[in-house]
Protein backbone atom coordinates (compact mmCIF):
# COMPACT_ATOMS: atom_id res chain seq x y z
CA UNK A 1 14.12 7.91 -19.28
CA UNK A 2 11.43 10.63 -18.67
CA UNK A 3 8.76 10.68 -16.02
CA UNK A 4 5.94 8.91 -16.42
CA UNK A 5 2.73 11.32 -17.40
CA UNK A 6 1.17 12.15 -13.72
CA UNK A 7 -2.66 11.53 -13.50
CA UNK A 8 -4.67 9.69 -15.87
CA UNK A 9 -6.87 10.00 -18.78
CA UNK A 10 -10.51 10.08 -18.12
CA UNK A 11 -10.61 6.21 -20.18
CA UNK A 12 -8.83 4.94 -16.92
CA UNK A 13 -11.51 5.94 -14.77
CA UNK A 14 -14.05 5.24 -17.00
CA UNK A 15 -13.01 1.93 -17.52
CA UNK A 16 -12.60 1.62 -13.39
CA UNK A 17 -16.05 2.35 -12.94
CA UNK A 18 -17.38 0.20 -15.98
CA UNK A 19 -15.24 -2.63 -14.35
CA UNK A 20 -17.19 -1.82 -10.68
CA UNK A 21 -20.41 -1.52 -12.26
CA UNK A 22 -19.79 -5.33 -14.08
CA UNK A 23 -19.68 -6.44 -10.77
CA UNK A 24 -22.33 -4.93 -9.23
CA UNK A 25 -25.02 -6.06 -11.67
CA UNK A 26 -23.49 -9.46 -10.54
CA UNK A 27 -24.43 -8.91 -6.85
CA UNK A 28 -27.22 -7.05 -7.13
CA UNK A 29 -26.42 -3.61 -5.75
CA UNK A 30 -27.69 -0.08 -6.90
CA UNK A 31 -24.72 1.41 -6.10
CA UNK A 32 -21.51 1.73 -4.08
CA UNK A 33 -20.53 4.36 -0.96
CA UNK A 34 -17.30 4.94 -0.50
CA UNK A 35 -15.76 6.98 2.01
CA UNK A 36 -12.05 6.02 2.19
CA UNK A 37 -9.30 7.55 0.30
CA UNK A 38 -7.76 5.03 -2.18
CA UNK A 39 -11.17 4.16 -2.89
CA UNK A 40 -12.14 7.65 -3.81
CA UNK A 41 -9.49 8.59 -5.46
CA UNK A 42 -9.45 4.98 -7.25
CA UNK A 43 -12.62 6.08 -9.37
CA UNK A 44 -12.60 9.81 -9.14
CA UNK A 45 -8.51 11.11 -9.66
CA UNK A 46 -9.03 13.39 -6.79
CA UNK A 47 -5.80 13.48 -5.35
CA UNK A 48 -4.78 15.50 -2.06
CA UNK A 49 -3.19 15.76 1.26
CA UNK A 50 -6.31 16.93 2.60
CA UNK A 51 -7.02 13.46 4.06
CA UNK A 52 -4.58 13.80 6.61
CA UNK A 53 -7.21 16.20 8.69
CA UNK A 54 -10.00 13.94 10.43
CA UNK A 55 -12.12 17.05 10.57
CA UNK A 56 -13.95 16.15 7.27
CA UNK A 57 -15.51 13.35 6.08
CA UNK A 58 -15.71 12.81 1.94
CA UNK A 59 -17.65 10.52 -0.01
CA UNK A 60 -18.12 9.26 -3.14
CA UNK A 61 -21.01 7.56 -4.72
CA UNK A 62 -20.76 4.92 -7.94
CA UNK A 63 -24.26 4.43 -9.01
CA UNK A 64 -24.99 1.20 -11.28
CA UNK A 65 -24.88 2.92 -14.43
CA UNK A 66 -23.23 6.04 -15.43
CA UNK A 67 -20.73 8.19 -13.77
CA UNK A 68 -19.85 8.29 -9.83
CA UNK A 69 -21.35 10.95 -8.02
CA UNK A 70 -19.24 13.25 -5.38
CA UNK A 71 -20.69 14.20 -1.91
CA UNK A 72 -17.83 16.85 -0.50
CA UNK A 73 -17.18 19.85 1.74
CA UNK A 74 -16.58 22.78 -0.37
CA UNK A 75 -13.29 23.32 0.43
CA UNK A 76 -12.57 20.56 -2.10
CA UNK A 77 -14.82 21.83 -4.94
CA UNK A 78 -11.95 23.03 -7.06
CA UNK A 79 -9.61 20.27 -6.96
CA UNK A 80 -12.89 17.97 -7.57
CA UNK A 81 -13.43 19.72 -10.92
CA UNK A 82 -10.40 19.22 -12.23
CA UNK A 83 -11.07 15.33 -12.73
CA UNK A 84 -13.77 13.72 -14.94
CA UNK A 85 -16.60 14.07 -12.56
CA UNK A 86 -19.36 16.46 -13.50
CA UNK A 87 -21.81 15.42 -10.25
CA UNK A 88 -20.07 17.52 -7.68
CA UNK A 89 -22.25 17.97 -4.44
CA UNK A 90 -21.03 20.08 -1.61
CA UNK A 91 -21.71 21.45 1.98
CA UNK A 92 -19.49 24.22 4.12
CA UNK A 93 -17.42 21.89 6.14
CA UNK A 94 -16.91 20.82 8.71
CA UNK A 95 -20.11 21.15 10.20
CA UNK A 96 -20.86 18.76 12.99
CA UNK A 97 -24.13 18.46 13.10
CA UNK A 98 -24.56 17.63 9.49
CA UNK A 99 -21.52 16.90 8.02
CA UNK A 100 -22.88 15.91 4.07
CA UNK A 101 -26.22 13.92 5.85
CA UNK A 102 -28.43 15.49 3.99
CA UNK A 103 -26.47 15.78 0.84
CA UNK A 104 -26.35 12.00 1.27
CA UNK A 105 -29.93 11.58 2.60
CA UNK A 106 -31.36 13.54 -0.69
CA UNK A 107 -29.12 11.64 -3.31
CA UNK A 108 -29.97 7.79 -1.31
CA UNK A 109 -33.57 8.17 -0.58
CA UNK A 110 -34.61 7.14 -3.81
CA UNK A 111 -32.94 3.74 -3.54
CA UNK A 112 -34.55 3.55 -0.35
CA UNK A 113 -38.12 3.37 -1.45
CA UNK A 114 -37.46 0.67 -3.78
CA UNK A 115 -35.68 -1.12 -1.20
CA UNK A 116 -32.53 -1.41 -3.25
CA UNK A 117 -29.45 -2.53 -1.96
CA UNK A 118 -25.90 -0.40 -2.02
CA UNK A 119 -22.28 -1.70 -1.29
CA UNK A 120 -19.89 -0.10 1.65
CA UNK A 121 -16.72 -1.74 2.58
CA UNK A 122 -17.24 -3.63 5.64
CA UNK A 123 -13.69 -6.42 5.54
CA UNK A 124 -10.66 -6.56 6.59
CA UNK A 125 -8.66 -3.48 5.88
CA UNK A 126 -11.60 -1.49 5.13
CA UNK A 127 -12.82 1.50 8.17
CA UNK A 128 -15.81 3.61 8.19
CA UNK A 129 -14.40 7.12 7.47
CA UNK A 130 -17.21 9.18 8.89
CA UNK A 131 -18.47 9.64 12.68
CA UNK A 132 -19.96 6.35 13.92
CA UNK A 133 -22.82 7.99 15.02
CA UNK A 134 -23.24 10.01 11.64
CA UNK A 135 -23.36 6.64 10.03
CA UNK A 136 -26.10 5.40 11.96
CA UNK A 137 -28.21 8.64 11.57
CA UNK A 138 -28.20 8.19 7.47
CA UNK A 139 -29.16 4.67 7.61
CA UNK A 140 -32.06 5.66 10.42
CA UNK A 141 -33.13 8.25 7.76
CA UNK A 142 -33.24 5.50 5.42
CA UNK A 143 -35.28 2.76 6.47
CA UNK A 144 -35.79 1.13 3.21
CA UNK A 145 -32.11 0.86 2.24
CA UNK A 146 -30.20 -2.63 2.71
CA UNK A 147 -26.32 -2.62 2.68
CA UNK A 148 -23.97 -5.25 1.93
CA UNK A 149 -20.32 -5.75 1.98
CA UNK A 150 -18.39 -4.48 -1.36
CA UNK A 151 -15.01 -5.23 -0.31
CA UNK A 152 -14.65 -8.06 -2.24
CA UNK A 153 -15.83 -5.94 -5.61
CA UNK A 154 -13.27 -3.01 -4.62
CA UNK A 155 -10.40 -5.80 -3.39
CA UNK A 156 -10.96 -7.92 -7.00
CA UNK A 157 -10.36 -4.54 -9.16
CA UNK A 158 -7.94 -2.99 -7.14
CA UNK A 159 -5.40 -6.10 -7.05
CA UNK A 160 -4.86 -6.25 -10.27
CA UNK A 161 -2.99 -2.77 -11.98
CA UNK A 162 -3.49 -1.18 -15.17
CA UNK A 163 -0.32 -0.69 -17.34
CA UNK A 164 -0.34 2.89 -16.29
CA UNK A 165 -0.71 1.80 -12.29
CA UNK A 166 2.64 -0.22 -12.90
CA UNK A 167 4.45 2.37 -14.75
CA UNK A 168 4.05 4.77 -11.73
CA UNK A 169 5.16 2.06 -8.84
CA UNK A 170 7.87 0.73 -11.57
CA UNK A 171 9.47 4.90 -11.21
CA UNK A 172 9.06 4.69 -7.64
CA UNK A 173 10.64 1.82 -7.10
CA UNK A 174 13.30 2.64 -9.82
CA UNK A 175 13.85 6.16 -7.11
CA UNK A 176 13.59 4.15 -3.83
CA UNK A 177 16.59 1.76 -5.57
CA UNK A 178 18.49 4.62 -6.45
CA UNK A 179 18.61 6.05 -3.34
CA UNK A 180 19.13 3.06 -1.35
CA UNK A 181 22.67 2.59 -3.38
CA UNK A 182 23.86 6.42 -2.14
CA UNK A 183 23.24 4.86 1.31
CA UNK A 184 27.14 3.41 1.40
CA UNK A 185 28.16 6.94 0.71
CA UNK A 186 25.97 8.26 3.29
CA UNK A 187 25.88 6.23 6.12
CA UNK A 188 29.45 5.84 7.96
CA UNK A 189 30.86 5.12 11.66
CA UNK A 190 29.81 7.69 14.33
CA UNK A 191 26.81 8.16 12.23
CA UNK A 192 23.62 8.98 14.65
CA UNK A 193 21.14 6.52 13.34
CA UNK A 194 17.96 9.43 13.20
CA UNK A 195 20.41 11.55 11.10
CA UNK A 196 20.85 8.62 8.34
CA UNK A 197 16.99 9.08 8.30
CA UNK A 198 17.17 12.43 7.71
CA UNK A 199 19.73 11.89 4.85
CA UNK A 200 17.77 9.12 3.42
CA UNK A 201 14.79 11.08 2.99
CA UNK A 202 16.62 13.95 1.31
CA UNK A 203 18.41 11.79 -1.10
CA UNK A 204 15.08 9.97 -1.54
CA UNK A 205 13.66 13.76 -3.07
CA UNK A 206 16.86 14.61 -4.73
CA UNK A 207 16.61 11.28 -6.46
CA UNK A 208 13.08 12.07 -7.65
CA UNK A 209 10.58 11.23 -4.89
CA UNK A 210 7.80 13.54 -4.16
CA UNK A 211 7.58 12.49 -0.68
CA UNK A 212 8.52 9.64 1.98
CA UNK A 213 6.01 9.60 4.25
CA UNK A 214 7.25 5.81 5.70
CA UNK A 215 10.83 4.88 6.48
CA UNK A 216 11.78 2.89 9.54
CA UNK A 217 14.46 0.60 10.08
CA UNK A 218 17.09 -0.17 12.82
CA UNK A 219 20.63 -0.61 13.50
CA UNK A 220 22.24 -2.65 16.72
CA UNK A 221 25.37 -4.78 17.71
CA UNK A 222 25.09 -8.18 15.37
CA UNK A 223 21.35 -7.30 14.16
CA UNK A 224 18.42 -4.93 15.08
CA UNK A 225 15.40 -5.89 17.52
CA UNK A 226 12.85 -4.86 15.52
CA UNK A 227 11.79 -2.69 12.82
CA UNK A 228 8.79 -0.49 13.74
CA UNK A 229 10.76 1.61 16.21
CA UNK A 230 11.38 5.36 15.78
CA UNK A 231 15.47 6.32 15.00
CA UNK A 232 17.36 6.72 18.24
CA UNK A 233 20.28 9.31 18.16
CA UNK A 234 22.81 6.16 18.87
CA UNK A 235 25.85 6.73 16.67
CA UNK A 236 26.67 3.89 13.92
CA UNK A 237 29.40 1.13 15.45
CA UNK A 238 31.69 -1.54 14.14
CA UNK A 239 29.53 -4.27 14.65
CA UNK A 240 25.91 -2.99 13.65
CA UNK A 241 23.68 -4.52 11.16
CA UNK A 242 21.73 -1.55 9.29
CA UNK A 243 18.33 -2.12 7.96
CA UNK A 244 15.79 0.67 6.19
CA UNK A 245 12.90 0.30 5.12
CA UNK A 246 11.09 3.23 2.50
CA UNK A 247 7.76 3.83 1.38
CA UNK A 248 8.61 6.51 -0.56
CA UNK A 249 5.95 7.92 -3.63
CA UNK A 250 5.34 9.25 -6.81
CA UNK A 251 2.07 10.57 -7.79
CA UNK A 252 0.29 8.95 -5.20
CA UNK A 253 2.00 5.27 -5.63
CA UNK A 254 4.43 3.60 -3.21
CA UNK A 255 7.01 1.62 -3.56
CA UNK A 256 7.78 -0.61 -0.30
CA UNK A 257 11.22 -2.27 0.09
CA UNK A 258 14.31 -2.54 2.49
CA UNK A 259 17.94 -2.79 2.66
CA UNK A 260 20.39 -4.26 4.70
CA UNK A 261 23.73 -3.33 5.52
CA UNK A 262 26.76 -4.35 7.99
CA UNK A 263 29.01 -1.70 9.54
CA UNK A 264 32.51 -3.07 9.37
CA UNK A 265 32.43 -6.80 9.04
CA UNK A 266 29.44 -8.49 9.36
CA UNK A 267 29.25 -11.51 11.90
CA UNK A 268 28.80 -14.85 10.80
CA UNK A 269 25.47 -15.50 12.09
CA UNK A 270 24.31 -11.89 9.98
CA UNK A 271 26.02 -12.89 7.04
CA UNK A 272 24.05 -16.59 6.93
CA UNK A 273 20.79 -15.01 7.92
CA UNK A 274 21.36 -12.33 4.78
CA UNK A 275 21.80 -15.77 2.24
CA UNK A 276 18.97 -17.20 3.68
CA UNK A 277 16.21 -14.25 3.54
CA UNK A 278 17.78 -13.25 -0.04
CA UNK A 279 17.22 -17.30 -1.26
CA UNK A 280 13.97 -17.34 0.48
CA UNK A 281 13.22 -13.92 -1.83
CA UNK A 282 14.22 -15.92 -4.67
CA UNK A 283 12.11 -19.05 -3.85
CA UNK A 284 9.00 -16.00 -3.76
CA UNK A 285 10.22 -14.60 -7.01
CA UNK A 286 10.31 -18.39 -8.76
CA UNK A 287 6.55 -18.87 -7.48
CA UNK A 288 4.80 -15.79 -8.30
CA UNK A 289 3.55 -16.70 -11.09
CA UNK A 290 -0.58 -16.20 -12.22
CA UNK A 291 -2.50 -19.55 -11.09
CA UNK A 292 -0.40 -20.24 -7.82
CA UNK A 293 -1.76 -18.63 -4.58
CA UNK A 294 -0.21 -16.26 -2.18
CA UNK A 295 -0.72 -19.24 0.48
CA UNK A 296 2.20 -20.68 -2.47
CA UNK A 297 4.37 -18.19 -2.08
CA UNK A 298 4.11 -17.94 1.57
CA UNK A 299 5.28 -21.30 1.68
CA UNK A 300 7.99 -21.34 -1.24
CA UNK A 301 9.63 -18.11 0.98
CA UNK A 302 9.04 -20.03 4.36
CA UNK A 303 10.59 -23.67 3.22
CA UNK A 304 14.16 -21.58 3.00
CA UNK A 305 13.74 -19.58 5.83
CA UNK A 306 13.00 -22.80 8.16
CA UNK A 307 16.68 -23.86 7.59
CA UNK A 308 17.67 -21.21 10.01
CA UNK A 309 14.81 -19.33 12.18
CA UNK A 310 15.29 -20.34 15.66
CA UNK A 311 13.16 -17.60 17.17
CA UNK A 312 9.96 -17.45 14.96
CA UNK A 313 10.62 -14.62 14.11
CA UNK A 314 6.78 -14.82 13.29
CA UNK A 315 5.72 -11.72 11.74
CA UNK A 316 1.82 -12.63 10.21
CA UNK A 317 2.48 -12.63 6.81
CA UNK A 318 5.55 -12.47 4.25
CA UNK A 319 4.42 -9.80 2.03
CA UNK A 320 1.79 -8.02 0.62
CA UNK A 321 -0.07 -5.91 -2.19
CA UNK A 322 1.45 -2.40 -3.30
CA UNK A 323 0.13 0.58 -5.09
CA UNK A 324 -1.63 3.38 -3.89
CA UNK A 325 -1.64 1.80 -0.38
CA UNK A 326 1.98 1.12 1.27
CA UNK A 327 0.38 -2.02 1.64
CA UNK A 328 -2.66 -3.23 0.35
CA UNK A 329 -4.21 -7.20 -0.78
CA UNK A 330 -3.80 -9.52 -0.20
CA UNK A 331 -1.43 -10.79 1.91
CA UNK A 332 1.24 -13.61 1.27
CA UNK A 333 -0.05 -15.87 4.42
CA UNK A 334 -0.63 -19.38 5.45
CA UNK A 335 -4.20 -18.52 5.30
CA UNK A 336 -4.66 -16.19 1.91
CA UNK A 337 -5.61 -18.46 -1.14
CA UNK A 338 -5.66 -15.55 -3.29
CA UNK A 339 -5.06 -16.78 -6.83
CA UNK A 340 -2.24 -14.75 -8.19
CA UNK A 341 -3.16 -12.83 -11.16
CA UNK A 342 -1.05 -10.49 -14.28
CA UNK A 343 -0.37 -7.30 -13.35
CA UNK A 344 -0.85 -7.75 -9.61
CA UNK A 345 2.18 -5.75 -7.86
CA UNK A 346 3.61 -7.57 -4.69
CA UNK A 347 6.00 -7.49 -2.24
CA UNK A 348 8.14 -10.39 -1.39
CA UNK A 349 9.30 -10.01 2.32
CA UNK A 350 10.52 -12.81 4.51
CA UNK A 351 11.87 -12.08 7.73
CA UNK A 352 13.17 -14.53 10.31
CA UNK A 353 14.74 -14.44 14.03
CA UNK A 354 18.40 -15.39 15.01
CA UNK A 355 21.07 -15.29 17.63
CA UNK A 356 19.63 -13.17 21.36
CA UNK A 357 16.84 -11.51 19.75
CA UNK A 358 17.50 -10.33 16.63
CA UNK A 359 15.71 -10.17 13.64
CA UNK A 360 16.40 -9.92 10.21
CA UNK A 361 13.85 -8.52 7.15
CA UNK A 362 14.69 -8.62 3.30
CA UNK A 363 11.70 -6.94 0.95
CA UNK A 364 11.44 -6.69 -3.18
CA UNK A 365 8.98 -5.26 -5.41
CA UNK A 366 7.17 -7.14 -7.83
CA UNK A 367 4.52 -7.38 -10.81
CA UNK A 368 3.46 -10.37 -12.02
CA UNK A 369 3.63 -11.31 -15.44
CA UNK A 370 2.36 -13.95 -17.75
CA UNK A 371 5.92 -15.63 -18.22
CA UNK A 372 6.55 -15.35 -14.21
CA UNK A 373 7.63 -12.36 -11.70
CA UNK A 374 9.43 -9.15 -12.96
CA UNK A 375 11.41 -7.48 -10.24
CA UNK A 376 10.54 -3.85 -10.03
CA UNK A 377 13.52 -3.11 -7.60
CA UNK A 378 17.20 -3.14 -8.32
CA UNK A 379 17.75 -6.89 -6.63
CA UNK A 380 19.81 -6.71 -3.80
CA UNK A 381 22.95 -7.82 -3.80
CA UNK A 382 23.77 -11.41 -3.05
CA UNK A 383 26.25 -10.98 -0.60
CA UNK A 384 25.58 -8.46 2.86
CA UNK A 385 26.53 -4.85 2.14
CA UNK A 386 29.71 -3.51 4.10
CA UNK A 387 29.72 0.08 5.35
């Protein structure tokens, strides 16, 4: 099958922001100031690795009618006009002791003099991507202004994924699935551990990907500690259970799943942990359907894994939201009621404790449709992998 077209069509945004602005009206704000990444590139297309560098803030303006407004340093002026935005304000950046101010100042005083009220992202998951004390210099300047918490406006439309959204994580995930079956020609005895990481990640762009920017994993005698570690150079033994775990993308969408494998043959205690995280993936799969809550599938996924966890193997939540975040909302927790909508893509990924220590972690990809959950990873086998 071909690529998927990269981008989108200016209807996509417009229908973003005419989605935002809906929802505004509702609460009663003259605008929303965002300063974050995803959420900028959400409603503009601008799409960059410039965001790695701290040194520059950028922000982005969605006013209650018409189209969003863009406060940047020049250095981004180019790329900006490429996408439907025709409001394209700039400064030479960085510049410390105004960084945008009074760019922002100029464009928000208005709203300030009526006393209107403008949304910034102030919940969980959310950060203030501009100096601290920056921040409280543009709302000294404007004493008028009131601000109230958008998150809930921005979490509600980004959730739930156009067709075109899903297309791009469906590829991604299709690449990511791909590459995690070359692993059993890859990966092999006497293997160091950080150079199966390497490997990965090349296979990962042969196969397609335009970059991994996540993979972690582990590998140890009878299971793997834990999973956030950075490779060690230990060689690959008889013995070792094998776990990665890629975020790999494709214009700008992840996918975010794992694999497990043993190295010789798997002990028993591995192999029953395997059937149980793969039935409690099952159990989230049979839930995830639009009405129940992620609170539902926590506990579908958490009913199977009780029948073996004997350490707690408590990691907060078992799963999350995907798409232009590696992981984004909601979570699938005791204490998310999140109603489960179409088109919301999810990840499905219990994890329990066994034996001294170790821990085991299982993760699929899915969207969910009207009929139920369609898997947008190659399922795992049912049985544990041998290497």
């Amino acid at each position: 099958m071909p690529d998927p077209a990269r981008g989108f069509p200016k209807q996509e945004f417009a229908a973003r922001t005419a989605r935002a602005q809906a929802r505004m009206a509702d609460a009663g704000l003259a605008g929303l100031l965002l300063m974050t990444e995803p959420e900028v590139r959400y409603f503009s297309g601008f799409h960059t690795l410039f965001w790695q560098s701290p040194t520059r803030p950028w922000f982005l303006f969605v006013p209650a009618t018409g189209t969003p407004i863009a406060i940047i340093p020049e250095i981004g002026a180019a790329l900006m006009r490429t996408t439907w935005l025709d409001d394209i304000r700039t400064w030479s950046a960085p510049a410390p002791d105004d960084d945008g101010i009074s760019l922002l100042t100029d464009l928000l005083s208005p709203m300030a003099r009526e006393g209107a009220v403008i949304g910034v992202l102030k919940g969980h998951e959310t950060m203030l991507r501009m100096p601290l004390g920056d921040y409280e210099r543009l709302m000294a300047g404007l004493p008028g202004l009131r601000i109230n918490d958008a998150t809930g406006i921005i979490r509600s439309l980004r959730m739930v994924k156009s067709g075109r959204e899903i297309e791009k994580i469906a590829h991604i995930c299709a690449i990511g699935s791909r590459t995690f079956a070359k692993v059993p020609d890859i990966a092999h005895q006497g293997l160091p551990l950080d150079a199966l990481f390497r490997a990965f990640r090349r296979e990962a762009l042969a196969q397609g990907a335009d970059d991994v920017p996540y993979l972690v994993g582990g590998a140890d005698q009878g299971g793997y500690h834990d999973v956030i570690s950075p490779p060690s150079s230990r060689p690959l033994a008889n013995g070792d259970i094998v776990m990665l775990d890629t975020g790999a993308t494709w214009d700008g969408y992840f996918c975010d799943f794992d694999r497990n494998w043993a190295v010789g043959q798997p002990d028993d205690s591995s192999r029953r942990a395997y059937d149980v995280l793969w039935r409690a993936t099952q159990a989230g799969i049979d839930t995830a359907r639009p009405g129940n809550t992620c609170r539902d599938l926590f506990h579908a996924m958490q009913s199977v894994i009780a029948e073996m966890d004997d350490q707690g193997g408590d990691v907060g939540r078992l799963g999350h939201g995907l798409g232009m975040q590696l992981t984004e909302w909601p979570s699938h927790a005791a204490f998310d009621e999140t109603v489960l909508q179409e088109n919301m893509v999810l990840t499905l990924e219990p994890s329990l404790g066994y034996g001294d220590g170790r821990i085991m972690v299982h993760e699929e990809n899915i969207v969910v449709r009207a009929e139920g959950a369609e898997l947008l990873t190659t399922r795992a086998p049912h049985d544990l992998q041998v290497i």
